[in-house]
Protein backbone atom coordinates (compact mmCIF):
# COMPACT_ATOMS: atom_id res chain seq x y z
CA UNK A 1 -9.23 29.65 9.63
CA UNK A 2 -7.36 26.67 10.79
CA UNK A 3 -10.33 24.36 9.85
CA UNK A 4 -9.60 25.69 6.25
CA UNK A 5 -6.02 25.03 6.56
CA UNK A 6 -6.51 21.28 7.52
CA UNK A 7 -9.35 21.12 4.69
CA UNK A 8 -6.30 22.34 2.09
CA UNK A 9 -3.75 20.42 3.31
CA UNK A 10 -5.37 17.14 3.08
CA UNK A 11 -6.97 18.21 -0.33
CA UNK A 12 -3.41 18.57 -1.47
CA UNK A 13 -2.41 15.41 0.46
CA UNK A 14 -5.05 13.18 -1.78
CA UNK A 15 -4.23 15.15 -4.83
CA UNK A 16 -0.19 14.58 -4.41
CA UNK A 17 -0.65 10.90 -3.57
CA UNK A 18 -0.32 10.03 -6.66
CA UNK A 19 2.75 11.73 -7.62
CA UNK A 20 4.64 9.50 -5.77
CA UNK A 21 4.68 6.57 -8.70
CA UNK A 22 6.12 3.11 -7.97
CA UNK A 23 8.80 1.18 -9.35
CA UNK A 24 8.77 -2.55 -9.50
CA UNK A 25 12.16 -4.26 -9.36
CA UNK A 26 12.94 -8.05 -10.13
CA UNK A 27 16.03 -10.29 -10.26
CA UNK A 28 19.78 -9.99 -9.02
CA UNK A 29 20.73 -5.78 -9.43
CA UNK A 30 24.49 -6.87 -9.90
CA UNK A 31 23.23 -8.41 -13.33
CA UNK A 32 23.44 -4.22 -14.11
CA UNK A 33 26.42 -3.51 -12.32
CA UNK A 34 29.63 -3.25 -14.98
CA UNK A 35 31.96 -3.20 -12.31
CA UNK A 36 30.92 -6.54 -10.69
CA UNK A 37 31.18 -8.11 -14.32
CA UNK A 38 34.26 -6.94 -14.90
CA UNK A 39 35.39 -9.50 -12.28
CA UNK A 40 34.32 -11.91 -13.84
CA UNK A 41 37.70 -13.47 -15.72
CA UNK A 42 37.31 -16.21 -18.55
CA UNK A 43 39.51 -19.19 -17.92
CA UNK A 44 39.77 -18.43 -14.08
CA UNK A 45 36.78 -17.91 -12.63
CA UNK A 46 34.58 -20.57 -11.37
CA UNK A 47 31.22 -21.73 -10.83
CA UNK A 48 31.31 -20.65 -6.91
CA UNK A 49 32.89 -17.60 -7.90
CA UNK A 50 29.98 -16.69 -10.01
CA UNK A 51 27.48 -17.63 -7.09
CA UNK A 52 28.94 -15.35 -4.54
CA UNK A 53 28.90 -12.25 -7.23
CA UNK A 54 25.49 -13.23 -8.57
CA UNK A 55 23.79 -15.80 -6.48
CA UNK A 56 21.64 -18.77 -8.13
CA UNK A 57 20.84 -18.36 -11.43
CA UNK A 58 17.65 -18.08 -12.55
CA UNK A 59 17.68 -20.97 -14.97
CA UNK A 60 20.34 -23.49 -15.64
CA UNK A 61 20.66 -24.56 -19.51
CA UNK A 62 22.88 -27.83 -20.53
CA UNK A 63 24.29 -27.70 -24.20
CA UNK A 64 24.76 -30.69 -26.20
CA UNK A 65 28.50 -30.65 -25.85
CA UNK A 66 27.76 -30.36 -21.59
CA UNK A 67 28.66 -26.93 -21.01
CA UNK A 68 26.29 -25.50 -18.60
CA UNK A 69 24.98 -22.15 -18.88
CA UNK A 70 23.97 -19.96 -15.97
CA UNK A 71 20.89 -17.19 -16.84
CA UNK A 72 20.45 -14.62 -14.60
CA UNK A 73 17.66 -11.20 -14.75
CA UNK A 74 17.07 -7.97 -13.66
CA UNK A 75 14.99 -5.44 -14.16
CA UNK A 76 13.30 -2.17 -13.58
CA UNK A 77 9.29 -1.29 -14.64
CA UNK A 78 8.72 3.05 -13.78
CA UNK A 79 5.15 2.92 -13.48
CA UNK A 80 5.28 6.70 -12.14
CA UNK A 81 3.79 8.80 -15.23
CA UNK A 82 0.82 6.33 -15.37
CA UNK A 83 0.40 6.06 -11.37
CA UNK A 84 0.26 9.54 -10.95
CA UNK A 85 -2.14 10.34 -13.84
CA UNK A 86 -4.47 7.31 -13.01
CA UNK A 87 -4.61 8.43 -9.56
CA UNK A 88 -5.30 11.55 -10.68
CA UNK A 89 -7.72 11.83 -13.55
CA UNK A 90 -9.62 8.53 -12.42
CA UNK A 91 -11.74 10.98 -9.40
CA UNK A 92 -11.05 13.99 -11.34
CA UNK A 93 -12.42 13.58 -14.77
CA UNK A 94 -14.88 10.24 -15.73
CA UNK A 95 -12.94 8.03 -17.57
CA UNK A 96 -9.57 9.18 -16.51
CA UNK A 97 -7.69 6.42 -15.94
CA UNK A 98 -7.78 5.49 -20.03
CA UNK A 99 -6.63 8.84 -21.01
CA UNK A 100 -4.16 8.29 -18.11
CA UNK A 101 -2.94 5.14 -19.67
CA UNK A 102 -1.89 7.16 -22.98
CA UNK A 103 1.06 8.73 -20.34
CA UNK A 104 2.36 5.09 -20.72
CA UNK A 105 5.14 3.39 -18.37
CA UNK A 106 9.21 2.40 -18.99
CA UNK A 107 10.90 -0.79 -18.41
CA UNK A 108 14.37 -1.54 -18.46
CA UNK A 109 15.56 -5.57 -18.20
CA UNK A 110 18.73 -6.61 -18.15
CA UNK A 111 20.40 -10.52 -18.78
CA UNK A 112 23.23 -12.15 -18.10
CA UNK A 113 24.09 -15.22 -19.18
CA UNK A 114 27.21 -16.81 -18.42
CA UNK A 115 29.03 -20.28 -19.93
CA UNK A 116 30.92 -22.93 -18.11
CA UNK A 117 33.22 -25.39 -19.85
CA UNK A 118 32.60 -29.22 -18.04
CA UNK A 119 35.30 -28.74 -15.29
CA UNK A 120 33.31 -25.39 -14.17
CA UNK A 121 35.42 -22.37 -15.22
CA UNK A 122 33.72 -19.70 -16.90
CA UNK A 123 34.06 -19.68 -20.76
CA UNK A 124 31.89 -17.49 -22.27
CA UNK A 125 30.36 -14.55 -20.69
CA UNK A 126 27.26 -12.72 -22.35
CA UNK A 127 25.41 -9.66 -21.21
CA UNK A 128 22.23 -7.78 -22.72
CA UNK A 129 19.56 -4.84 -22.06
CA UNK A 130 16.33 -4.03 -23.60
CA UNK A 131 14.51 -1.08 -22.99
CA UNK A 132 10.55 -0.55 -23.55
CA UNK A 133 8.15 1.93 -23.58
CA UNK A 134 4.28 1.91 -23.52
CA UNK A 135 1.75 4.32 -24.17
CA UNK A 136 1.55 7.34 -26.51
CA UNK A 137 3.14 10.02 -24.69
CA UNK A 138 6.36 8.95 -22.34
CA UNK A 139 7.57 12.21 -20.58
């Protein structure tokens, strides 16, 4: 009896293992965070002010007229739906891991880019978010 217990329990372990998904993560998370941009004041803040909210940007753009503009990312890829059913499927049925990929994956990225005039204070301030799917089915 307890030799069938162990048998079930790591049957279920291998099974669930692939329930547990994985989310990738890239960039600077304030980039997301309203309230920290919300500090952010045009005319007064500066250029170190900006680097101890957001850190180094990720690129540095010069316009024609020298303002500098600071770019910074962040973003979010929920590969759980398709983790789990690869993991699944691809020892459970042959060929799982393309039916798996129909289950399809979310990704959220968020920008920030923010403009200096030449003496360093913030002038401009400019945020966006884009949100993708893939796959047929996204539960």
């Amino acid at each position: 009896m307890r030799s069938q217990t162990i048998r079930m329990f790591a049957i279920f372990t291998v099974l669930a293992m692939p329930l547990t998904g994985c989310v990738t993560s890239y960039g600077n998370n304030n980039v997301s965070n309203k309230e920290v941009i919300a500090q952010l004041e045009i005319g007064k803040s500066t250029k170190t002010d900006v680097e101890q909210m957001f850190g180094e940007p990720g690129n540095v753009v010069f316009g024609e007229d020298g303002q500098e503009q600071w770019h910074y990312t962040q973003g979010d890829h929920d590969m759980t739906k398709q983790q789990a059913a690869s993991g699944a499927l691809s020892f459970l049925v042959p060929f799982g891991g393309y039916a798996s990929s129909a289950l399809g994956s979310k990704a959220e990225h968020h920008s920030l880019t923010i403009v200096f005039d030449n003496d360093g204070i913030v002038r401009k301030v400019g945020k966006g978010k884009q949100e993708t799917t893939t796959g047929i089915v996204n539960l």
